[in-house]
Each structure stands twice: as structure tokens, then as C-alpha cells.
PDB file of N, CA and C in Angstrom:
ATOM      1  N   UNK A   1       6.129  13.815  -9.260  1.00  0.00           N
ATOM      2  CA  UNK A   1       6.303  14.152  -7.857  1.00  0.00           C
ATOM      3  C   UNK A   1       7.556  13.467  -7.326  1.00  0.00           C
ATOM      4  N   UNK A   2       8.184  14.115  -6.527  1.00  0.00           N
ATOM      5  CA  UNK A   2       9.558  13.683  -6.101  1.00  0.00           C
ATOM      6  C   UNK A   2       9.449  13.660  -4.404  1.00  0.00           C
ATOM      7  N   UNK A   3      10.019  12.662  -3.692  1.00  0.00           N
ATOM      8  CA  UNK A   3       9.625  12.311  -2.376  1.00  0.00           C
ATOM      9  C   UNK A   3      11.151  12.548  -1.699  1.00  0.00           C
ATOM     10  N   UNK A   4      10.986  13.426  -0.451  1.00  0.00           N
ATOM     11  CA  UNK A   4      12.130  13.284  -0.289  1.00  0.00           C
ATOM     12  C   UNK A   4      12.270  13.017   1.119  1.00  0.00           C
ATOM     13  N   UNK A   5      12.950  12.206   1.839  1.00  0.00           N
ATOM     14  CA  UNK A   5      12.776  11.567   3.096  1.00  0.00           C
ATOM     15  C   UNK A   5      14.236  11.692   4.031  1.00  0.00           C
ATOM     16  N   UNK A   6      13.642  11.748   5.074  1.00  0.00           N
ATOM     17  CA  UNK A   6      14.776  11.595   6.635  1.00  0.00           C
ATOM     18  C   UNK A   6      15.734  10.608   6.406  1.00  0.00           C
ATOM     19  N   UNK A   7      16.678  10.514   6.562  1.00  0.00           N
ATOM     20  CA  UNK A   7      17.032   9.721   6.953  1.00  0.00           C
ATOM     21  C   UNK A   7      16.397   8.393   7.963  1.00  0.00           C
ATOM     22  N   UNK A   8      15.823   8.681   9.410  1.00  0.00           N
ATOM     23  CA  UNK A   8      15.292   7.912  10.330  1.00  0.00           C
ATOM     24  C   UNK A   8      13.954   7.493   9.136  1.00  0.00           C
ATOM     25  N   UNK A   9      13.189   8.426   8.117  1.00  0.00           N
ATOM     26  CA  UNK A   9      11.939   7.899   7.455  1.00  0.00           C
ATOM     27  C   UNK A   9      12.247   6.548   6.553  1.00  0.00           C
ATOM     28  N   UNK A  10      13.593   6.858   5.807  1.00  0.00           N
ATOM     29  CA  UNK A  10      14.228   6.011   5.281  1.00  0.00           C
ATOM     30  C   UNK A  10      14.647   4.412   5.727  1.00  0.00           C
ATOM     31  N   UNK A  11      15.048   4.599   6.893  1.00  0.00           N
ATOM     32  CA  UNK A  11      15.300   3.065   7.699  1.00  0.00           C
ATOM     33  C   UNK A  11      13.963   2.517   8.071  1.00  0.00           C
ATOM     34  N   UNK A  12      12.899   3.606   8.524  1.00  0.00           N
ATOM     35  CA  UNK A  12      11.941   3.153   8.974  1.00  0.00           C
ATOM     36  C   UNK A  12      10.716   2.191   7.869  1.00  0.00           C
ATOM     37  N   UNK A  13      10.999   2.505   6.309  1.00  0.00           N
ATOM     38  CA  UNK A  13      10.547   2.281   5.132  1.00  0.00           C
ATOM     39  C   UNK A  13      11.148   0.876   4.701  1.00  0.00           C
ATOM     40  N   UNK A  14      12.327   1.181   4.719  1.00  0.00           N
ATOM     41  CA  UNK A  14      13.244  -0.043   4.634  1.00  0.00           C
ATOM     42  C   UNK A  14      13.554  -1.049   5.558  1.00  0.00           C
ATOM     43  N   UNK A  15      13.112  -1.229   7.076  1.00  0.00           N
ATOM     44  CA  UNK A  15      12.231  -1.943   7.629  1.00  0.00           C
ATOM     45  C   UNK A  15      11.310  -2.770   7.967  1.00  0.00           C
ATOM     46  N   UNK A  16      10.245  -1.772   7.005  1.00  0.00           N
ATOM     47  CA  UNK A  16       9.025  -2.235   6.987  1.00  0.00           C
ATOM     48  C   UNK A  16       8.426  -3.397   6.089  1.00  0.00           C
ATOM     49  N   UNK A  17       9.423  -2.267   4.835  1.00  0.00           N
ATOM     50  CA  UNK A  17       9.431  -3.413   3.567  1.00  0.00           C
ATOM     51  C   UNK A  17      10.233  -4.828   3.576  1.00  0.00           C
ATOM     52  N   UNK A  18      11.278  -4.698   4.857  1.00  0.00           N
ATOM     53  CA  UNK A  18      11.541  -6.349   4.891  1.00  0.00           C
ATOM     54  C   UNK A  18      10.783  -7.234   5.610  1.00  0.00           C
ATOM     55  N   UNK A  19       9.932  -6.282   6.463  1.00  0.00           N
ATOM     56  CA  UNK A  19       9.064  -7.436   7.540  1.00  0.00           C
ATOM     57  C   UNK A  19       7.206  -7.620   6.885  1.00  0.00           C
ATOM     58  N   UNK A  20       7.191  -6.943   5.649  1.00  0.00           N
ATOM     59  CA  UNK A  20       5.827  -6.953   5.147  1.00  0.00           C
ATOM     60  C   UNK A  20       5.891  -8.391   4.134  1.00  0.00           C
ATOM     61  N   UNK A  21       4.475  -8.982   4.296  1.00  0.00           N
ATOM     62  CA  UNK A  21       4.350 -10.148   3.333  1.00  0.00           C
ATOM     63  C   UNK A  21       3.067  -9.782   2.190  1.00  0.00           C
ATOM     64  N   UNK A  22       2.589  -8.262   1.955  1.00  0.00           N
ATOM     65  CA  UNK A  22       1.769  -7.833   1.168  1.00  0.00           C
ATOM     66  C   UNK A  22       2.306  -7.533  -0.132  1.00  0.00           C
ATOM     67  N   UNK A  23       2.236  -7.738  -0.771  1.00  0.00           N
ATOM     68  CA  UNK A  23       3.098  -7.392  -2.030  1.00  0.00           C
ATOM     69  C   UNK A  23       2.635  -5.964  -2.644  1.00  0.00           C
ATOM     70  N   UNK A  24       1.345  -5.550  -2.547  1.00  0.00           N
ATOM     71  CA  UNK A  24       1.118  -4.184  -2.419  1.00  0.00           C
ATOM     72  C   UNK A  24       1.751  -3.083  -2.115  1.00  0.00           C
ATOM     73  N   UNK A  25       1.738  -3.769  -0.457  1.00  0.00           N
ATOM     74  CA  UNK A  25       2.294  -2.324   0.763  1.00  0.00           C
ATOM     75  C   UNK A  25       3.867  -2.655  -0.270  1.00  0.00           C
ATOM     76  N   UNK A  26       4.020  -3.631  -0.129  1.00  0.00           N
ATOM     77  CA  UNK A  26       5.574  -4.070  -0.380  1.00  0.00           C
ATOM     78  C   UNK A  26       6.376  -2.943  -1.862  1.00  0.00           C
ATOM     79  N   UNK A  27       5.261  -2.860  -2.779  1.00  0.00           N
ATOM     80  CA  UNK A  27       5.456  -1.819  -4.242  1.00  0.00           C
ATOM     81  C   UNK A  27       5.539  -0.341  -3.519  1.00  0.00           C
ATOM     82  N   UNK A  28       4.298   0.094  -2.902  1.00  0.00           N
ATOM     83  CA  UNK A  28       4.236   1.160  -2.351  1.00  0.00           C
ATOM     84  C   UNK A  28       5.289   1.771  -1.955  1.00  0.00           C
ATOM     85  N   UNK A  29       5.791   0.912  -0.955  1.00  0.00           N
ATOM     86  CA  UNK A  29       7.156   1.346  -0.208  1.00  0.00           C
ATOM     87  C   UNK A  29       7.871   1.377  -1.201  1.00  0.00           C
ATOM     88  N   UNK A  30       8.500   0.496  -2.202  1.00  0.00           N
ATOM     89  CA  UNK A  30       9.485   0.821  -2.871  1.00  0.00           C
ATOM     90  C   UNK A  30       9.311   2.270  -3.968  1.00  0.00           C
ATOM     91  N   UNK A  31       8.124   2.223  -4.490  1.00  0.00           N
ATOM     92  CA  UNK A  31       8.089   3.565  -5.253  1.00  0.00           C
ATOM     93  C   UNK A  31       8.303   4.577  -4.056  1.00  0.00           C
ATOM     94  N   UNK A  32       8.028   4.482  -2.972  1.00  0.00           N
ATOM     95  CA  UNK A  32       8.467   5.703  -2.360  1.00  0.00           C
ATOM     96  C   UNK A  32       9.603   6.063  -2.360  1.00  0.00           C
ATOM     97  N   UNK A  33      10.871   4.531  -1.706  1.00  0.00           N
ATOM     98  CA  UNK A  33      11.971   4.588  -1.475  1.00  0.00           C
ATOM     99  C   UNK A  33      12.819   5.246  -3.179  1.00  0.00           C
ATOM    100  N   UNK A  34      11.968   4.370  -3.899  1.00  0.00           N
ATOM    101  CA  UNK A  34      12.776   5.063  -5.329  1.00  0.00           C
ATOM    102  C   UNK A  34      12.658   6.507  -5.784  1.00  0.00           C
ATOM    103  N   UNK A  35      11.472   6.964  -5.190  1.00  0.00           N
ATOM    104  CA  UNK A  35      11.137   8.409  -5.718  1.00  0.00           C
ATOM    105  C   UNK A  35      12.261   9.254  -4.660  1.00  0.00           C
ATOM    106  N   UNK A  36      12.666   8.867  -3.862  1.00  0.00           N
ATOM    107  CA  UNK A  36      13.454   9.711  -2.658  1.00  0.00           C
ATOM    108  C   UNK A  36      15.304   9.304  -3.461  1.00  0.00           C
ATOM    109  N   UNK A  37      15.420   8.339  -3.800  1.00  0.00           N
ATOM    110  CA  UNK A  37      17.099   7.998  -4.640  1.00  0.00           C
ATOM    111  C   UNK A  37      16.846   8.501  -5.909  1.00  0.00           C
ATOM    112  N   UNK A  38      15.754   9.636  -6.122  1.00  0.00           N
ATOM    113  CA  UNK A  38      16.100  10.491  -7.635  1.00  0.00           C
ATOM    114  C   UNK A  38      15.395   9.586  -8.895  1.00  0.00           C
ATOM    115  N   UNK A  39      14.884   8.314  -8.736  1.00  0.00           N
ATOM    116  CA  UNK A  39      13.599   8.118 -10.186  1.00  0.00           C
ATOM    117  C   UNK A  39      12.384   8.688 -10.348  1.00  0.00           C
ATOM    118  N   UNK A  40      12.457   8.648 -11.769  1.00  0.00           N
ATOM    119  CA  UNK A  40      11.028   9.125 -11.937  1.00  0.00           C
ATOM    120  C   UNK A  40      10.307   8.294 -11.884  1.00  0.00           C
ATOM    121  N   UNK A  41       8.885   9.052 -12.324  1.00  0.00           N
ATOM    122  CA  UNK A  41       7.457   7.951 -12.222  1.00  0.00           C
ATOM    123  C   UNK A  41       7.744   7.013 -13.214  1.00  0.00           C
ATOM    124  N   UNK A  42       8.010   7.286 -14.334  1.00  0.00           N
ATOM    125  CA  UNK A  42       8.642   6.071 -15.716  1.00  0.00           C
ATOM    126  C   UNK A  42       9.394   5.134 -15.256  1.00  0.00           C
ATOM    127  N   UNK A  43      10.204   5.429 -14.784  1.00  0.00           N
ATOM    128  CA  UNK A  43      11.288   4.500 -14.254  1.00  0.00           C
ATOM    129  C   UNK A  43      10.764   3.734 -13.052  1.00  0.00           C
ATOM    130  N   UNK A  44      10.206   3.526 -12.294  1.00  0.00           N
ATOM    131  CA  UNK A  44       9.500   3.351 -11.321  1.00  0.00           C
ATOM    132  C   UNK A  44       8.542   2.493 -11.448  1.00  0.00           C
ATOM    133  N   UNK A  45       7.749   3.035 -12.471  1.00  0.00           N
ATOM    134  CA  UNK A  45       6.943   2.164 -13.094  1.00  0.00           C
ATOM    135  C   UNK A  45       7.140   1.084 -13.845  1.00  0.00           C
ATOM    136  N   UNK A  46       7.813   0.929 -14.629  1.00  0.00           N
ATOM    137  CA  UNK A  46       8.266   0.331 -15.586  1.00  0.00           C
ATOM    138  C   UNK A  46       9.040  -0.701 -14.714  1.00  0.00           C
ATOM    139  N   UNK A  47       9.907  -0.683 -13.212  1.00  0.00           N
ATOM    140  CA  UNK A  47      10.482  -1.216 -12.534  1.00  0.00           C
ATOM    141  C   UNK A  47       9.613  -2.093 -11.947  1.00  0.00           C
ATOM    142  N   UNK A  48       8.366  -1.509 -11.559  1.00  0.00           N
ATOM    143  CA  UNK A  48       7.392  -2.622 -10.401  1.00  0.00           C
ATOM    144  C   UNK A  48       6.552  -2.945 -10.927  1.00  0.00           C
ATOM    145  N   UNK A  49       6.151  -2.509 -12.561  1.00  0.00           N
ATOM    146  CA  UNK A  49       5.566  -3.229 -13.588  1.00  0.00           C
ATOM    147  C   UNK A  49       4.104  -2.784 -13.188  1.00  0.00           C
ATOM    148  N   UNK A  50       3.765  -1.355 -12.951  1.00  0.00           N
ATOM    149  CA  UNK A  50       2.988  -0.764 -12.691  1.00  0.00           C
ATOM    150  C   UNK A  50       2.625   0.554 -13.391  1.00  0.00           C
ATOM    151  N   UNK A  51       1.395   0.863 -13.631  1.00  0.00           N
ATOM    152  CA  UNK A  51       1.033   1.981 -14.951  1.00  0.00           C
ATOM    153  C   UNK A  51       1.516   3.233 -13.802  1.00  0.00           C
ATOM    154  N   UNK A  52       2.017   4.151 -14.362  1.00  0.00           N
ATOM    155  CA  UNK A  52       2.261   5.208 -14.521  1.00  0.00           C
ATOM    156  C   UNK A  52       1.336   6.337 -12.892  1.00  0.00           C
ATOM    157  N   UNK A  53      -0.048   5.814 -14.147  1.00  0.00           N
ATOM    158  CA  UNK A  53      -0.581   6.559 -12.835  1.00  0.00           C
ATOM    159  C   UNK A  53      -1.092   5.783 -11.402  1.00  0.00           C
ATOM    160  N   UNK A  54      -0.756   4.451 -11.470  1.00  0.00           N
ATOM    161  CA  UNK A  54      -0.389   4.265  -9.594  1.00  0.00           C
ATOM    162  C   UNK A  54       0.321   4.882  -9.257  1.00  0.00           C
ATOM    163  N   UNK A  55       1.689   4.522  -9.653  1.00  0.00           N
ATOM    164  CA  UNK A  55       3.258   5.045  -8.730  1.00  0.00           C
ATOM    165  C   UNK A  55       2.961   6.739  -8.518  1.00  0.00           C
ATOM    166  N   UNK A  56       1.785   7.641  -9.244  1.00  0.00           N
ATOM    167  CA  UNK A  56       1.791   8.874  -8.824  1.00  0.00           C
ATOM    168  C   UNK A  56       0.836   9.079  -7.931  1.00  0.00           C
ATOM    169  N   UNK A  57      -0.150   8.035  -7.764  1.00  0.00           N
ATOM    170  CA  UNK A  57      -0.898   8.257  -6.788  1.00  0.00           C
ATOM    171  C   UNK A  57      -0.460   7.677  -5.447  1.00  0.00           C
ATOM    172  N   UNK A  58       0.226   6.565  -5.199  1.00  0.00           N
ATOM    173  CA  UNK A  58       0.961   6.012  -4.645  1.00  0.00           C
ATOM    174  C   UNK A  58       1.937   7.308  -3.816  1.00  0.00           C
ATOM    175  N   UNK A  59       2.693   7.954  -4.486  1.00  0.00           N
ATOM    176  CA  UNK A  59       3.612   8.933  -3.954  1.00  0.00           C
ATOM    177  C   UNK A  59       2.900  10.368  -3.768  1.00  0.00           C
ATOM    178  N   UNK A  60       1.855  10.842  -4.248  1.00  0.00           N
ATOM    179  CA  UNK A  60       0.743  11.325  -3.631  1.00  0.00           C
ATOM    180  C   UNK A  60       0.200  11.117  -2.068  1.00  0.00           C
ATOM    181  N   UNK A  61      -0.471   9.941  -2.063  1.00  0.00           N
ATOM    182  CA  UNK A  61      -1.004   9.578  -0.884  1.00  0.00           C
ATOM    183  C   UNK A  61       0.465   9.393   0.270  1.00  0.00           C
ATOM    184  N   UNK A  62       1.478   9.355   0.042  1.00  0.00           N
ATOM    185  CA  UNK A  62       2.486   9.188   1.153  1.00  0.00           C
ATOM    186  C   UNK A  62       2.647  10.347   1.610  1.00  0.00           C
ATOM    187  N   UNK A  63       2.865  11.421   0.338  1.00  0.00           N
ATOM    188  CA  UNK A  63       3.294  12.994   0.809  1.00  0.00           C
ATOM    189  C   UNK A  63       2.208  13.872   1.825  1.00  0.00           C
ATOM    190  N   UNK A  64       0.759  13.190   1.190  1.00  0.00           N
ATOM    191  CA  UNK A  64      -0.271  13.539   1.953  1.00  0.00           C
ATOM    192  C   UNK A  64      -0.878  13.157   2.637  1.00  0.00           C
ATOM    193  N   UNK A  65      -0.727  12.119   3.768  1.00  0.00           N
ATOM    194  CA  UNK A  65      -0.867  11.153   4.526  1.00  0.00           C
ATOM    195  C   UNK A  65       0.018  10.149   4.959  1.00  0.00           C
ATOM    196  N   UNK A  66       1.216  10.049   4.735  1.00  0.00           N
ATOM    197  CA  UNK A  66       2.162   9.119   4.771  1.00  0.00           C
ATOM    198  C   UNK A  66       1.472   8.050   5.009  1.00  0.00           C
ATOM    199  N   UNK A  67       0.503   7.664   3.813  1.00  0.00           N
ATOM    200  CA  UNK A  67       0.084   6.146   3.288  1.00  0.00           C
ATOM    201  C   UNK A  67       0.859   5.319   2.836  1.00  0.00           C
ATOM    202  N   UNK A  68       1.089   4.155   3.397  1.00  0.00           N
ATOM    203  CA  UNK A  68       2.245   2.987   3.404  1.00  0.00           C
ATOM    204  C   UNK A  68       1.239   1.642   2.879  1.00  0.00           C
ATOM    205  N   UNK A  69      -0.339   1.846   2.850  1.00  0.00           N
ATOM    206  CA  UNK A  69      -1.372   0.276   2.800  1.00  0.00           C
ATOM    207  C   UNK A  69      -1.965   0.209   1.845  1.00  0.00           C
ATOM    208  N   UNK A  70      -2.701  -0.350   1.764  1.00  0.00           N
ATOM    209  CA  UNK A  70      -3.473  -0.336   0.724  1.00  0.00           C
ATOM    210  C   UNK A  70      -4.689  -0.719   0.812  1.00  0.00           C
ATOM    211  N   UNK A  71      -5.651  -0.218   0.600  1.00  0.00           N
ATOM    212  CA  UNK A  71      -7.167  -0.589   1.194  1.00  0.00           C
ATOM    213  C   UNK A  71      -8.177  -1.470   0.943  1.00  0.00           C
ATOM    214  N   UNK A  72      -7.558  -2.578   0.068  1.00  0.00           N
ATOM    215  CA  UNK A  72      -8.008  -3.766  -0.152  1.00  0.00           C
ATOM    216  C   UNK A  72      -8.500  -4.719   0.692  1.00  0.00           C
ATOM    217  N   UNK A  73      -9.257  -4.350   1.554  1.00  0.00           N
ATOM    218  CA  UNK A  73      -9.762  -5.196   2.578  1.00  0.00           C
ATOM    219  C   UNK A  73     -11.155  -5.575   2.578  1.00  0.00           C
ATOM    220  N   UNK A  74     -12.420  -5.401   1.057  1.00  0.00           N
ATOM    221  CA  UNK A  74     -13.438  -5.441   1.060  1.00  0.00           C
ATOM    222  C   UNK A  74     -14.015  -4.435   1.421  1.00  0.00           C
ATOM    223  N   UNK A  75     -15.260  -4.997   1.193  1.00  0.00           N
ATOM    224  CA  UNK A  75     -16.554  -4.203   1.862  1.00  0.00           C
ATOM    225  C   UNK A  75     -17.165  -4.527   2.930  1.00  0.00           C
ATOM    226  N   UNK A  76     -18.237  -3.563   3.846  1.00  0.00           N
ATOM    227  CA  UNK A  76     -18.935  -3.546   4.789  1.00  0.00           C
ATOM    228  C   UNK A  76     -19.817  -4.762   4.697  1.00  0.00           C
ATOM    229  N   UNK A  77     -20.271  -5.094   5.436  1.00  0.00           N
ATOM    230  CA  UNK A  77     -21.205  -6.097   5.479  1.00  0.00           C
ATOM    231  C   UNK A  77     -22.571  -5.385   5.794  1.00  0.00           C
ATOM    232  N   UNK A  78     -23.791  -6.157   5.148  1.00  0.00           N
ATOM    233  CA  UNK A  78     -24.862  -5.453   5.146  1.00  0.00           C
ATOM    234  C   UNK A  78     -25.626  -6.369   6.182  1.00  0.00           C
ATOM    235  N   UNK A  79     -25.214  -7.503   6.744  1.00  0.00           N
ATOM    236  CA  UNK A  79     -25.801  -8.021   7.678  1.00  0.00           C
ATOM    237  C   UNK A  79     -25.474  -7.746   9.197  1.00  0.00           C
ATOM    238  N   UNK A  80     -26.744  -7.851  10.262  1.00  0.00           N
ATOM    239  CA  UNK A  80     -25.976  -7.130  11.802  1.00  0.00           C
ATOM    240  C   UNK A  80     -25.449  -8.526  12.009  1.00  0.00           C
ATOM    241  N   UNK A  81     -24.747  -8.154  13.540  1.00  0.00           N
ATOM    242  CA  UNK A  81     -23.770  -9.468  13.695  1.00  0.00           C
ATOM    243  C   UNK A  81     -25.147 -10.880  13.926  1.00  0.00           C
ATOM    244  N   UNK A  82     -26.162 -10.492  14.388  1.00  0.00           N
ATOM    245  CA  UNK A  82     -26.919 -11.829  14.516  1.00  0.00           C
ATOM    246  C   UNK A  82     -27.415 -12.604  13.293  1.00  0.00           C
ATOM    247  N   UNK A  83     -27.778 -11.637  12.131  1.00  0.00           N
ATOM    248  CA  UNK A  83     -27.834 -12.485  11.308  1.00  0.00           C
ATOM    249  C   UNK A  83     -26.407 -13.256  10.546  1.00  0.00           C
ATOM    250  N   UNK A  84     -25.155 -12.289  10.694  1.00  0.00           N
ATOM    251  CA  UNK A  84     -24.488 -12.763  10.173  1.00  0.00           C
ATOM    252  C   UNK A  84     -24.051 -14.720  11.184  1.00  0.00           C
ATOM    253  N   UNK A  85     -24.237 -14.356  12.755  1.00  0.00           N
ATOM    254  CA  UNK A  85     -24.302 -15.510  13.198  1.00  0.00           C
ATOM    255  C   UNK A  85     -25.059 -17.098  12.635  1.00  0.00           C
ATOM    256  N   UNK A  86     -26.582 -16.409  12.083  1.00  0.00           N
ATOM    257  CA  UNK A  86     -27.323 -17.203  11.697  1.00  0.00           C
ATOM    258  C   UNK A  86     -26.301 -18.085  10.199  1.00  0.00           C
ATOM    259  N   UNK A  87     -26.141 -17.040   8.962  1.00  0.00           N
ATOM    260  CA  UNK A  87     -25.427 -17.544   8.430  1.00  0.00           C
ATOM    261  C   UNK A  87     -24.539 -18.328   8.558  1.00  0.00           C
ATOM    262  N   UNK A  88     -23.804 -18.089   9.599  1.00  0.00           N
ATOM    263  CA  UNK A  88     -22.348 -19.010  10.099  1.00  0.00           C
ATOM    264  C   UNK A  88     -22.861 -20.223  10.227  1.00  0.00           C
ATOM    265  N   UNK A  89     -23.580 -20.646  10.875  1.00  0.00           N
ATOM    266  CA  UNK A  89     -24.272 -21.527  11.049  1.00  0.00           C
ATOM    267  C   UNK A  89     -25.189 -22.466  10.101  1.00  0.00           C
ATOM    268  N   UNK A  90     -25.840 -21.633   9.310  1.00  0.00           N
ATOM    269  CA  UNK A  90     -26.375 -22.242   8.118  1.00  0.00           C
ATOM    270  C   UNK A  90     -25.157 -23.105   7.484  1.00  0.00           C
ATOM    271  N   UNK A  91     -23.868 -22.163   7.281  1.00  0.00           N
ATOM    272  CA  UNK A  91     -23.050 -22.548   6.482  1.00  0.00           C
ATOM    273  C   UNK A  91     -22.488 -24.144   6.897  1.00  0.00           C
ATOM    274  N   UNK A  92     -22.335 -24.105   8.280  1.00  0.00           N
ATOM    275  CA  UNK A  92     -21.351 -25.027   8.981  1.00  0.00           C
ATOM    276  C   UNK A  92     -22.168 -26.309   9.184  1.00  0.00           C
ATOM    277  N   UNK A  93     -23.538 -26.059   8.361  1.00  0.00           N
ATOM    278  CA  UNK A  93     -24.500 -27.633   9.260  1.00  0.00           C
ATOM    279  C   UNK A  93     -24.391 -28.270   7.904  1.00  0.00           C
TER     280      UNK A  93
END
């Protein structure tokens, strides 16, 4: 898959990627930015030291969502907030 971007999408990418401290978002963006200056997924990969099939899902999810994150943020919690209060508390005595 080949990404091809605005100009204004371009600054706005290159931007982002200087003010991000995720090293994730931080790959993401660059396989994008690289897929738009003409590399392939090989090259790309092999650059951010990433298998093959991230950098295509990666440039996937941008074309089809202009996904820039990455959803590593856990899971739901199965407790409501009062018990989770109780816990807090357990923890802290």
C-alpha cells in the first residue's frame, strides 16, 4: 500500500512526530511519512525494525481512519468506581 499525502497532511505528521514522546505513535507516523516519499513495506520495515505486517497494517489504518495512536492503553476495569475506591484504600493503609 502506498500513502500519498497533502502537503498541509505532511507538515501536520511531521509536527506531530516532533512533539510526540510515544515511540509507537512516533513509528506509525514515520511509516506513513515513508510510504508517501515512495518506500516500500520492506524498506520500511526493515528501517523501524518492524515485521512486515505492522507497517501494512499501520498504513492501512491511516488510509482508513487516519490512525496516528496506538491502542495500548489496557483494559476495562471490572470493578464500579466504589469498589475500585475501596481498593485504593486497601492498597494505601
Amino acid at each position: 500500500m502506498q500513502i500519498s499525502l497533502t502537503g498541509q497532511e505532511k507538515l501536520a505528521l511531521e509536527s506531530r512526530h516532533k512533539k510526540c514522546s510515544d515511540k509507537r505513535e512516533c513509528d506509525r507516523i514515520k511509516a506513513i511519512l515513508l510510504s508517501d516519499e515512495g518506500w516500500s513495506t520492506i524498506m520500511i520495515s526493515q528501517a523501524l525494525r518492524k515485521h512486515q505486517s505492522s507497517i501494512v497494517r499501520h498504513l492501512n489504518e491511516y488510509a482508513d481512519s487516519q490512525k496516528k495512536t496506538s491502542n495500548n492503553g489496557g483494559s476495562d476495569s471490572y470493578l464500579d468506581s466504589a469498589q475500585t475506591k475501596l481498593v485504593i484504600k486497601h492498597l494505601t493503609e
